[in-house]
PDB file of N, CA and C in Angstrom:
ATOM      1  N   UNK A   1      12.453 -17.769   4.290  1.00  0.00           N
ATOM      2  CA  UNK A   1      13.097 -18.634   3.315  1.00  0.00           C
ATOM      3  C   UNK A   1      12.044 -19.382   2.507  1.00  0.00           C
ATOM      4  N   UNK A   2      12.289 -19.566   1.226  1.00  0.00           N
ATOM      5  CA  UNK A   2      11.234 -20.463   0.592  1.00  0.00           C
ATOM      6  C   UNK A   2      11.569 -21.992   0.401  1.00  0.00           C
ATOM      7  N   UNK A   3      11.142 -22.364  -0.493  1.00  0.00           N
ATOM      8  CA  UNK A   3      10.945 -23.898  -0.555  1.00  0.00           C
ATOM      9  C   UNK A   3      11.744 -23.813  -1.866  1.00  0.00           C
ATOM     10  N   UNK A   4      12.538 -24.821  -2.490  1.00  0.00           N
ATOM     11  CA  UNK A   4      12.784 -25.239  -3.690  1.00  0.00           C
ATOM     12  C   UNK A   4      12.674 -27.208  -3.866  1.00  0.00           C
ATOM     13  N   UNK A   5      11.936 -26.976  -5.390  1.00  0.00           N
ATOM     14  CA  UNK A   5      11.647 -28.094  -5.397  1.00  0.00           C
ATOM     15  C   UNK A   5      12.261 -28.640  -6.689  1.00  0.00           C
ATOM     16  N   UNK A   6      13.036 -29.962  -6.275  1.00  0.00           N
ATOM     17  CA  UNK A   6      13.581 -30.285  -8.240  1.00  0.00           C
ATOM     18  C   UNK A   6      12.985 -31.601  -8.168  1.00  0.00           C
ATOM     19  N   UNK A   7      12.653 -32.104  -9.165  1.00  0.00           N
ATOM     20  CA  UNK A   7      12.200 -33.345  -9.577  1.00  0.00           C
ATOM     21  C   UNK A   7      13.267 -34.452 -10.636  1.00  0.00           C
ATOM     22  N   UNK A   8      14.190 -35.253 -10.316  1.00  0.00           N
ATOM     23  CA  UNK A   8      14.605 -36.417 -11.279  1.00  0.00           C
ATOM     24  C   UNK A   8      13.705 -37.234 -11.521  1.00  0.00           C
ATOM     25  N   UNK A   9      13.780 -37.612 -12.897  1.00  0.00           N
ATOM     26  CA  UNK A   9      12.501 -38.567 -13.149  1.00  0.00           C
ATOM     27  C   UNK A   9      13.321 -40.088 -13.735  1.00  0.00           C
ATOM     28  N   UNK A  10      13.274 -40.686 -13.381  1.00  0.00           N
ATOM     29  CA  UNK A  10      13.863 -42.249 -13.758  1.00  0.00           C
ATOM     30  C   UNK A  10      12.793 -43.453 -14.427  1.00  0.00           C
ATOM     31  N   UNK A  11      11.819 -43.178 -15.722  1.00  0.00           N
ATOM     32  CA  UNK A  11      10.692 -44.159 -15.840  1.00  0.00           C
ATOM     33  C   UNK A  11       9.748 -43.545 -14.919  1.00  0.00           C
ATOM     34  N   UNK A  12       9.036 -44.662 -14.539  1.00  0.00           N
ATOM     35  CA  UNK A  12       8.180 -44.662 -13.117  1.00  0.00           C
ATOM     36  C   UNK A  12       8.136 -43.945 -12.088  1.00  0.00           C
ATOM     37  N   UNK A  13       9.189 -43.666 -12.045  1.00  0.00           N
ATOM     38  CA  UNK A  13      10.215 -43.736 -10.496  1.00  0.00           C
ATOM     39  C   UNK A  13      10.713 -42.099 -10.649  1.00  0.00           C
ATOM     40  N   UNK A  14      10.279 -41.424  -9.636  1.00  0.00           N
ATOM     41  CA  UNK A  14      10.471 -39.999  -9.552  1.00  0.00           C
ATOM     42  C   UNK A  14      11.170 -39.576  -7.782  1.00  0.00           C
ATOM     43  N   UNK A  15      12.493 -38.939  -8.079  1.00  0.00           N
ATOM     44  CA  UNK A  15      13.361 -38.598  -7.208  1.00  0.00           C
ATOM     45  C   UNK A  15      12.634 -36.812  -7.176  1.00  0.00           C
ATOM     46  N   UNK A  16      11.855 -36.422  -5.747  1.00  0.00           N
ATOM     47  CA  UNK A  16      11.813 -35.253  -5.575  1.00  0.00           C
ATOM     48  C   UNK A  16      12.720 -34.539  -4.435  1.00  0.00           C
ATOM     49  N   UNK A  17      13.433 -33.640  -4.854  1.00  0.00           N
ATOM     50  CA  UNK A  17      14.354 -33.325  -3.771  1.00  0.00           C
ATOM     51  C   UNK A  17      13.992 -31.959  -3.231  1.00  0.00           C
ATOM     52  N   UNK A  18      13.596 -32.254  -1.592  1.00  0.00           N
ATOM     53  CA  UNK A  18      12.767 -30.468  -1.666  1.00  0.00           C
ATOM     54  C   UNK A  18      14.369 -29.668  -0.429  1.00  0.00           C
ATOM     55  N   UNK A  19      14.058 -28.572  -0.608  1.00  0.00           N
ATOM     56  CA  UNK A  19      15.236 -27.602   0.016  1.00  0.00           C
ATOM     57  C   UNK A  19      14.897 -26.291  -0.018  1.00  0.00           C
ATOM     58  N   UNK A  20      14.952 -26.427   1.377  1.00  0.00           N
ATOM     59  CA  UNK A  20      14.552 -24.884   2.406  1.00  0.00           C
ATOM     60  C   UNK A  20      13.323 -25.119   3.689  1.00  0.00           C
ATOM     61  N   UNK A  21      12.073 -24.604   3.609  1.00  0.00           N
ATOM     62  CA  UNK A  21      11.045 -24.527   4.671  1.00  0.00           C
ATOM     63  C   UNK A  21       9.802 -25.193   4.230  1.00  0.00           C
ATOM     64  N   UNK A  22       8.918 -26.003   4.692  1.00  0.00           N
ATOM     65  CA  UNK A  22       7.889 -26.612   4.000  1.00  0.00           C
ATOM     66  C   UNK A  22       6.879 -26.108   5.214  1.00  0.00           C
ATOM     67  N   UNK A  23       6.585 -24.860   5.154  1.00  0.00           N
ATOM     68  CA  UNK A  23       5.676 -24.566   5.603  1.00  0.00           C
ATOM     69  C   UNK A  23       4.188 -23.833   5.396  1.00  0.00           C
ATOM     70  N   UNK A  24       3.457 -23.188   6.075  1.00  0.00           N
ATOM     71  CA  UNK A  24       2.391 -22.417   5.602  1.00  0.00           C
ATOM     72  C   UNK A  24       2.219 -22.044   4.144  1.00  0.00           C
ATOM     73  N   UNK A  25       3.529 -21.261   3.939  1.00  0.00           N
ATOM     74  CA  UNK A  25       4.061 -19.818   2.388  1.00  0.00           C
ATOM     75  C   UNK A  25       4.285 -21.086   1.404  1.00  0.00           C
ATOM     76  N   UNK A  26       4.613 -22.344   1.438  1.00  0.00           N
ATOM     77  CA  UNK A  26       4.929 -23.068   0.702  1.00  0.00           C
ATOM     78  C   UNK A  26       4.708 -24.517   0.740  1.00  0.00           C
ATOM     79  N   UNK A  27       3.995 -24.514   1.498  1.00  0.00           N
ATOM     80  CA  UNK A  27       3.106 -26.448   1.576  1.00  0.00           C
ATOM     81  C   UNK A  27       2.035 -26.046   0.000  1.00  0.00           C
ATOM     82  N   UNK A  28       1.854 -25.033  -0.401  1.00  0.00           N
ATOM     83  CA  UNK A  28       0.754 -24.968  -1.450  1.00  0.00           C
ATOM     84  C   UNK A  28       1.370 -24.885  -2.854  1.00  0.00           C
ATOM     85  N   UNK A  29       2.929 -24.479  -3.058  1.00  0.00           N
ATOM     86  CA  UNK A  29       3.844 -24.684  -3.890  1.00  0.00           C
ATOM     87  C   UNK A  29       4.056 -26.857  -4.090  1.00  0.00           C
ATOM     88  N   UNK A  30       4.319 -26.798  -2.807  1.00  0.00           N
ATOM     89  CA  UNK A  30       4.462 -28.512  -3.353  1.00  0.00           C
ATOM     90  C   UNK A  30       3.339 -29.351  -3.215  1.00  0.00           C
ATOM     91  N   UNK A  31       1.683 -28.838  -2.785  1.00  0.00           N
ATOM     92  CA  UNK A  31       0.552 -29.624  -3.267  1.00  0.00           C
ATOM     93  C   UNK A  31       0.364 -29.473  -4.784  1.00  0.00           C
ATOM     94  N   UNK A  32       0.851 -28.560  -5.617  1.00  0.00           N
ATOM     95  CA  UNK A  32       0.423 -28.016  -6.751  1.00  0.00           C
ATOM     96  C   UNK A  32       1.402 -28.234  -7.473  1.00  0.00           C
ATOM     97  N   UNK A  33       2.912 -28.754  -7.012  1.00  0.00           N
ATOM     98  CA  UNK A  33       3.900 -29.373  -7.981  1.00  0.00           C
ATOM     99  C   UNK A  33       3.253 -30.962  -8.245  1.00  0.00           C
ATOM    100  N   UNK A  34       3.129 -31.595  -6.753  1.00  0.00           N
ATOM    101  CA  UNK A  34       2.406 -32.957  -6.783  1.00  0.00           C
ATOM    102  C   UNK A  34       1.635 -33.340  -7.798  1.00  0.00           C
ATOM    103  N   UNK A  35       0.656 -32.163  -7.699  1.00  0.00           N
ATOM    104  CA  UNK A  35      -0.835 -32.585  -8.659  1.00  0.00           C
ATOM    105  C   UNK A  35       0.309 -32.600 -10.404  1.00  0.00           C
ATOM    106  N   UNK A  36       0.273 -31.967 -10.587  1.00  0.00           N
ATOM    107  CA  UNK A  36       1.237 -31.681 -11.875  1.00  0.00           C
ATOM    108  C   UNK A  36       1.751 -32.632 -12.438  1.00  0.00           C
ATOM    109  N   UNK A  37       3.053 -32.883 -11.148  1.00  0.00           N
ATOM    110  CA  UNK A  37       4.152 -33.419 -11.882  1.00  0.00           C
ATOM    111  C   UNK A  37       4.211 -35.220 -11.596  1.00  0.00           C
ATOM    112  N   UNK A  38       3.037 -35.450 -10.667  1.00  0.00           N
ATOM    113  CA  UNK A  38       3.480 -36.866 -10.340  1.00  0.00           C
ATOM    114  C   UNK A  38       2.525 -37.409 -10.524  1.00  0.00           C
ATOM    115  N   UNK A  39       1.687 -37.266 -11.397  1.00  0.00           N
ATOM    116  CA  UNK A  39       0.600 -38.022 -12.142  1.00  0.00           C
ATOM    117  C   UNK A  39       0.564 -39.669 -12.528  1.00  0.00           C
ATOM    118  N   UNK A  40       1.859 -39.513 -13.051  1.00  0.00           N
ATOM    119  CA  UNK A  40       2.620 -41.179 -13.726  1.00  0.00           C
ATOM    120  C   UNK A  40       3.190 -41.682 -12.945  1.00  0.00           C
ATOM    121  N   UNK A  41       3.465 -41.041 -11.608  1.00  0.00           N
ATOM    122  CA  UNK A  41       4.747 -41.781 -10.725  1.00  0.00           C
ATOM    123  C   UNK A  41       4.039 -42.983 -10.176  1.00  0.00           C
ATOM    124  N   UNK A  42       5.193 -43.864 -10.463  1.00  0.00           N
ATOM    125  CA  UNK A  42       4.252 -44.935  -9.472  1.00  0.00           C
ATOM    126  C   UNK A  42       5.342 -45.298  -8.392  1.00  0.00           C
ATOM    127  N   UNK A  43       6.681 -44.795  -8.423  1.00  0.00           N
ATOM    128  CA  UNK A  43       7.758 -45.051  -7.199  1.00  0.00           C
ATOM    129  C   UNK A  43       8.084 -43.790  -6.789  1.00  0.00           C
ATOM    130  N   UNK A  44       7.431 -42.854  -6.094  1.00  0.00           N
ATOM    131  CA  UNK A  44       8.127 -41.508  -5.665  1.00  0.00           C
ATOM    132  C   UNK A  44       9.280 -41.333  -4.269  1.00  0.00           C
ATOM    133  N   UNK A  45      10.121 -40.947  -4.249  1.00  0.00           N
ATOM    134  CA  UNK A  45      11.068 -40.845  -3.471  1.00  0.00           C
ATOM    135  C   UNK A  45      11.510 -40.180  -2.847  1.00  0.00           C
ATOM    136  N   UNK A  46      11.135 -38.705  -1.710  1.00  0.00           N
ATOM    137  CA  UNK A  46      11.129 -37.586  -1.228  1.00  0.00           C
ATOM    138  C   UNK A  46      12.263 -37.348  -0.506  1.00  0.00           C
ATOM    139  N   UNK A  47      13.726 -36.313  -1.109  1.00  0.00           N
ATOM    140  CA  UNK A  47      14.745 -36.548  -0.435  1.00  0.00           C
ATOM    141  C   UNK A  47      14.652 -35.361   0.486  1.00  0.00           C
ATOM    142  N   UNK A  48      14.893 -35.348   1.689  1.00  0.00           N
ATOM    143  CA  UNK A  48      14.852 -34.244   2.472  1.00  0.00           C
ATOM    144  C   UNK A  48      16.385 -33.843   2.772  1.00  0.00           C
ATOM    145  N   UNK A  49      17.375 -34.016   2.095  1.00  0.00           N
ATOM    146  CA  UNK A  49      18.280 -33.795   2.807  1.00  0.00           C
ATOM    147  C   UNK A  49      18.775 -32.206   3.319  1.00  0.00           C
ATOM    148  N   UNK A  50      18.044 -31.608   2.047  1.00  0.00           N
ATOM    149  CA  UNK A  50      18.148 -30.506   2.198  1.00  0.00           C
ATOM    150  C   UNK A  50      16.827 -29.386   2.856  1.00  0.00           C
ATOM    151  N   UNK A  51      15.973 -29.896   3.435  1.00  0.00           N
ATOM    152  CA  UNK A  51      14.702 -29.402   4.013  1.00  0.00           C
ATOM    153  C   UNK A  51      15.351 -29.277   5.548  1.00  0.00           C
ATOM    154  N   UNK A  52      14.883 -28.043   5.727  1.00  0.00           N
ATOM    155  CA  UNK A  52      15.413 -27.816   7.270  1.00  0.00           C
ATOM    156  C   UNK A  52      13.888 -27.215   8.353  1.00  0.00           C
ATOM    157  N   UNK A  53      13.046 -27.590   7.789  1.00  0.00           N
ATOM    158  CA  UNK A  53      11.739 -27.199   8.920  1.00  0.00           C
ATOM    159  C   UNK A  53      10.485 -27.804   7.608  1.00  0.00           C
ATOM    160  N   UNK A  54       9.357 -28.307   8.791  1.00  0.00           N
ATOM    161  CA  UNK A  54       8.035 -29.090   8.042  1.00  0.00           C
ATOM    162  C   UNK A  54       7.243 -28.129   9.263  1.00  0.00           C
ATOM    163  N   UNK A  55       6.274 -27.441   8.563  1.00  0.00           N
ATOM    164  CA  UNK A  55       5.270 -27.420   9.827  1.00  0.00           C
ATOM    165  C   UNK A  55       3.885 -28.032   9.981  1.00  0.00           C
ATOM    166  N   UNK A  56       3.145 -28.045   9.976  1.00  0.00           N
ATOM    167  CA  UNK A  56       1.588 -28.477   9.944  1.00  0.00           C
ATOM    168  C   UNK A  56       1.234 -28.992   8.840  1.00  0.00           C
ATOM    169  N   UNK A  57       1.182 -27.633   8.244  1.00  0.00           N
ATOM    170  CA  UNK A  57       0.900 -27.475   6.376  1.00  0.00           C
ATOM    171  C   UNK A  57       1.108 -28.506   5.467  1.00  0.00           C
ATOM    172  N   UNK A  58       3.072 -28.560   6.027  1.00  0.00           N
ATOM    173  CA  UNK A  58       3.823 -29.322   5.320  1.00  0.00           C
ATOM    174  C   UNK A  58       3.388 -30.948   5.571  1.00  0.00           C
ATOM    175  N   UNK A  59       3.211 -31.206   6.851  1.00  0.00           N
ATOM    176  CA  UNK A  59       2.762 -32.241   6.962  1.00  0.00           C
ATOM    177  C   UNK A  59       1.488 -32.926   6.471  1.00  0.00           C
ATOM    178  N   UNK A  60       0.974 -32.207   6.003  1.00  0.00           N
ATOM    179  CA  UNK A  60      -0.627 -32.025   5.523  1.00  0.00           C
ATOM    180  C   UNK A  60      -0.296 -32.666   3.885  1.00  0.00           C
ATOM    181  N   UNK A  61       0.395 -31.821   3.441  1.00  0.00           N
ATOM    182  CA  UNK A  61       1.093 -32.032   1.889  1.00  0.00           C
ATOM    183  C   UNK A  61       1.733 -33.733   1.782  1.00  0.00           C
ATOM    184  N   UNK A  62       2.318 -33.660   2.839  1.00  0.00           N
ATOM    185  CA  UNK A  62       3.048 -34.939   2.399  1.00  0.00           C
ATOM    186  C   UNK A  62       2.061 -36.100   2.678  1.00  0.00           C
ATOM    187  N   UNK A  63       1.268 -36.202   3.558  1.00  0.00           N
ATOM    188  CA  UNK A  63       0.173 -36.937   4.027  1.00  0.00           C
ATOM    189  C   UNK A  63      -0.761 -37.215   2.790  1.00  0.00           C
ATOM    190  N   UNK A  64      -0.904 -36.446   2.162  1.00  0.00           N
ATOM    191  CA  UNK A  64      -1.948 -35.764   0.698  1.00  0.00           C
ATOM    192  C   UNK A  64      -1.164 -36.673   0.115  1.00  0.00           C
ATOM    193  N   UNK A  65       0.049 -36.800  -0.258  1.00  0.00           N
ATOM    194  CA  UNK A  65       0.451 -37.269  -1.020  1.00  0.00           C
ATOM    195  C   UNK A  65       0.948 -38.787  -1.016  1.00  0.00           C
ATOM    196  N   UNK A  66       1.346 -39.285   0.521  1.00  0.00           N
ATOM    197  CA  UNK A  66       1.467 -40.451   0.717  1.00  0.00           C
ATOM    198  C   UNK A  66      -0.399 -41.128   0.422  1.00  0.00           C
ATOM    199  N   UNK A  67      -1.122 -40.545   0.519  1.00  0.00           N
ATOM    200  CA  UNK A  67      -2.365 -41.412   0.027  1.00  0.00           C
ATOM    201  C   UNK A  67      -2.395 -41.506  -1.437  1.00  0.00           C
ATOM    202  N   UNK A  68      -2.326 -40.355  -2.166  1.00  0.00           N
ATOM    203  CA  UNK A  68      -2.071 -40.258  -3.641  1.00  0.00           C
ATOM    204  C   UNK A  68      -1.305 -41.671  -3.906  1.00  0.00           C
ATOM    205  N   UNK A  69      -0.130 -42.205  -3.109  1.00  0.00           N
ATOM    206  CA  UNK A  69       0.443 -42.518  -3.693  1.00  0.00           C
ATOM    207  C   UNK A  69       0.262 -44.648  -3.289  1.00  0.00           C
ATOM    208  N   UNK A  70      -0.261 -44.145  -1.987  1.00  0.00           N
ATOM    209  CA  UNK A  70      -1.081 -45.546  -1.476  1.00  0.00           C
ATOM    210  C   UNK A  70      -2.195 -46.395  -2.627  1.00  0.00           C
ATOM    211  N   UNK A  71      -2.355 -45.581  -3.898  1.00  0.00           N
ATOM    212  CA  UNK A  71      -3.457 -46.050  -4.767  1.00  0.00           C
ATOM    213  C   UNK A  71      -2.318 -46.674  -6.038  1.00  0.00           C
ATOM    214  N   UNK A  72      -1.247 -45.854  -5.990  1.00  0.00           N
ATOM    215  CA  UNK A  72      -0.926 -45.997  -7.200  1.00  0.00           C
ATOM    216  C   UNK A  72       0.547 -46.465  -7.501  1.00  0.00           C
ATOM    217  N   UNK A  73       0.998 -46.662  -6.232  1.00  0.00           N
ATOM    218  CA  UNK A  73       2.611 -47.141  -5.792  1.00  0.00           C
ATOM    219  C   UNK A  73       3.284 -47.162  -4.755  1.00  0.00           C
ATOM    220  N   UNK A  74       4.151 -46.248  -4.468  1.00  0.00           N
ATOM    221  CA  UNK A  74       5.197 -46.591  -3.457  1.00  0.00           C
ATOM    222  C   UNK A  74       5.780 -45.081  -3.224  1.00  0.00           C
ATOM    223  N   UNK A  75       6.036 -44.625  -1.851  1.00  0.00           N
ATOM    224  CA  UNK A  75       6.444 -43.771  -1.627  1.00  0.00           C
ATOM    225  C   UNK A  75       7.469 -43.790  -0.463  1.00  0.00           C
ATOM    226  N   UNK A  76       8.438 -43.412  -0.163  1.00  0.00           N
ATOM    227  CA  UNK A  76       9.533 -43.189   0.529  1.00  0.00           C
ATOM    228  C   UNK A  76      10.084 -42.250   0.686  1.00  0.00           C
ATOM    229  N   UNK A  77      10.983 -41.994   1.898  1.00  0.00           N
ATOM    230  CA  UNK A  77      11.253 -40.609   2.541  1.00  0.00           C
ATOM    231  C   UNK A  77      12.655 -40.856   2.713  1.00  0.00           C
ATOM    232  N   UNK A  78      13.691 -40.034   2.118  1.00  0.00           N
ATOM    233  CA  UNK A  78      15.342 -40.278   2.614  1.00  0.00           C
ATOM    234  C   UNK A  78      16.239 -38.840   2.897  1.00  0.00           C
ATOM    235  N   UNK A  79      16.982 -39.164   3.545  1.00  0.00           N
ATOM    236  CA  UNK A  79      17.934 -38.145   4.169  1.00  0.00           C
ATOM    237  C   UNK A  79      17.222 -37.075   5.034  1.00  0.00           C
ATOM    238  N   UNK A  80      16.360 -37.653   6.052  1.00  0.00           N
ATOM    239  CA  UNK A  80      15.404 -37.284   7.090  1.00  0.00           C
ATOM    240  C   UNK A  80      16.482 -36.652   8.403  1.00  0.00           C
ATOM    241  N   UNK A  81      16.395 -35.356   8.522  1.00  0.00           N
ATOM    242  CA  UNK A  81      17.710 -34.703   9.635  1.00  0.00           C
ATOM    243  C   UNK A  81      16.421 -35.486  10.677  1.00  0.00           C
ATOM    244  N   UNK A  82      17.272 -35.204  11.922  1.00  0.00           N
ATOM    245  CA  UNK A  82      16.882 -35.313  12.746  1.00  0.00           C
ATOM    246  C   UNK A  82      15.669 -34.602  13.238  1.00  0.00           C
ATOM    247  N   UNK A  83      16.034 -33.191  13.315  1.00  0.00           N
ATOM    248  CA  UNK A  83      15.036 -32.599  13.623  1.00  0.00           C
ATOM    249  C   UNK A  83      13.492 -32.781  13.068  1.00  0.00           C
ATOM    250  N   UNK A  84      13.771 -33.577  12.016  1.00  0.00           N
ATOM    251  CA  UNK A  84      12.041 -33.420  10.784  1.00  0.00           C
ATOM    252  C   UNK A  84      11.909 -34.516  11.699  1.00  0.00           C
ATOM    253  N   UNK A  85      12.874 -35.738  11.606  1.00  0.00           N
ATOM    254  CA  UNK A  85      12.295 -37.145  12.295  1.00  0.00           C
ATOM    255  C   UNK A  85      11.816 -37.046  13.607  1.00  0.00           C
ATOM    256  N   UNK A  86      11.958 -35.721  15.307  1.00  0.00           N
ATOM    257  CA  UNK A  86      11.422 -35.606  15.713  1.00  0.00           C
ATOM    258  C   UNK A  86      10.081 -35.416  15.176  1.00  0.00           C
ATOM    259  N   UNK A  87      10.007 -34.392  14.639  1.00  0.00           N
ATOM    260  CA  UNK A  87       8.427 -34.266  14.648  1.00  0.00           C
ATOM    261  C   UNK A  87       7.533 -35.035  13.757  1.00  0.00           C
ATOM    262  N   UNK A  88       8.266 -36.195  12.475  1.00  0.00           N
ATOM    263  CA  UNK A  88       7.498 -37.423  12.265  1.00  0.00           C
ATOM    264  C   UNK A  88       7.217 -37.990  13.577  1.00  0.00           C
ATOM    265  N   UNK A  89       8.378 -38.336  14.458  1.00  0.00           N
ATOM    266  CA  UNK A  89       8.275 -39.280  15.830  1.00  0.00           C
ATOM    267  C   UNK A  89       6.814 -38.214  16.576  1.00  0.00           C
ATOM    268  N   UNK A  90       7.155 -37.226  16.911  1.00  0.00           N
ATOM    269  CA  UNK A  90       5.839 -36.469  17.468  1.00  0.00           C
ATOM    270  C   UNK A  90       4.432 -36.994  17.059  1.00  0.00           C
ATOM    271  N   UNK A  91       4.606 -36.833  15.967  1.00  0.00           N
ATOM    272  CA  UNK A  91       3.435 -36.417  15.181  1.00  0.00           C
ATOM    273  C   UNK A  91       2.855 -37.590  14.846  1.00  0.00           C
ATOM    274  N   UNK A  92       3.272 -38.653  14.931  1.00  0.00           N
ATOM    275  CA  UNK A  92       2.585 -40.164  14.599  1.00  0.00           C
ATOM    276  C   UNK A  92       3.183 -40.580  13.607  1.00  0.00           C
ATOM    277  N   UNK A  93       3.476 -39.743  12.450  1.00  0.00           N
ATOM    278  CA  UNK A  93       4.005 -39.415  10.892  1.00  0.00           C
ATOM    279  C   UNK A  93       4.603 -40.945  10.773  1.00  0.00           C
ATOM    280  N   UNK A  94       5.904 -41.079  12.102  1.00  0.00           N
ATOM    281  CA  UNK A  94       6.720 -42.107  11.229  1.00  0.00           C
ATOM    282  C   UNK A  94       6.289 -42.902  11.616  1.00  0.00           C
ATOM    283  N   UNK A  95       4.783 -43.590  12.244  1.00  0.00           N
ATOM    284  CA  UNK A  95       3.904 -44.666  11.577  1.00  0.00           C
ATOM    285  C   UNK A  95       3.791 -44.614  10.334  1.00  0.00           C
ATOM    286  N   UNK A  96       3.399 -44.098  10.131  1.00  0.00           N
ATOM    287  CA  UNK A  96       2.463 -43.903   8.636  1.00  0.00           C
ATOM    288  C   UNK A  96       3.220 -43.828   7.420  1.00  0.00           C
ATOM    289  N   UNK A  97       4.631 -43.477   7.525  1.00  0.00           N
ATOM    290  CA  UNK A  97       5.328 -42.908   6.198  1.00  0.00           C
ATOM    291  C   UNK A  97       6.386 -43.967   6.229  1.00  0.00           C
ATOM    292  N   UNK A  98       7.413 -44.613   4.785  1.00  0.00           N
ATOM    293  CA  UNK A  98       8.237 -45.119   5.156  1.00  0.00           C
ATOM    294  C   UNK A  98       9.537 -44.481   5.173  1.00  0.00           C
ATOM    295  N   UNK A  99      10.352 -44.326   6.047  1.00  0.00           N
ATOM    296  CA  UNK A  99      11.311 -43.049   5.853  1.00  0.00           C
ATOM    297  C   UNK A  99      12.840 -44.314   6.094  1.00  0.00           C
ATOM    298  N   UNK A 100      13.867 -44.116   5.355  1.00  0.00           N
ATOM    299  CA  UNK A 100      14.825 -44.309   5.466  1.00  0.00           C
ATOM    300  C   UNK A 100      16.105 -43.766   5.997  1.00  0.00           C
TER     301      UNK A 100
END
């Protein structure tokens, strides 16, 4: 399965909504949307509702990007299934990230 990624943009303030697998085949699809598309963002908003697996990679990406975004604004994580929030909880992640 791949990754799909849409972006709402509100001003500042950018709603990314990712849906499908954020793994290996496609953590390099959304480092390379990041660089691109969220240049100006200074409120980014990562909806997972529709993401059903993060692996390593993926975690790597979003990490990349919560620093990106530690310089230049605000970043947040919503509609987190359970299963991803295990492996934030695993993984240290939901120190580090703010997830709603």
């Amino acid at each position: 399965m791949s990754l799909k990624i849409e972006k709402k943009n509100e001003g500042t303030k950018d709603t990314v909504f990712l849906t499908g697998r954020l793994d290996t085949a496609t953590a390099p699809e959304l480092d390379t949307f990041a660089e691109k598309e969220l240049i100006n963002t200074q409120e980014l908003v990562l909806d997972f509702a529709g993401l059903e697996y993060i692996s390593s990679a993926g975690l790597r990406v979003i990490l990349k990007m919560q620093k990106f975004m530690n310089v230049k604004g605000t970043m947040k994580l919503i509609h987190v299934s359970d299963i991803i929030q295990d492996v934030f909880d695993i993984t240290g992640f939901a120190d580090i990230l703010s997830i709603e």
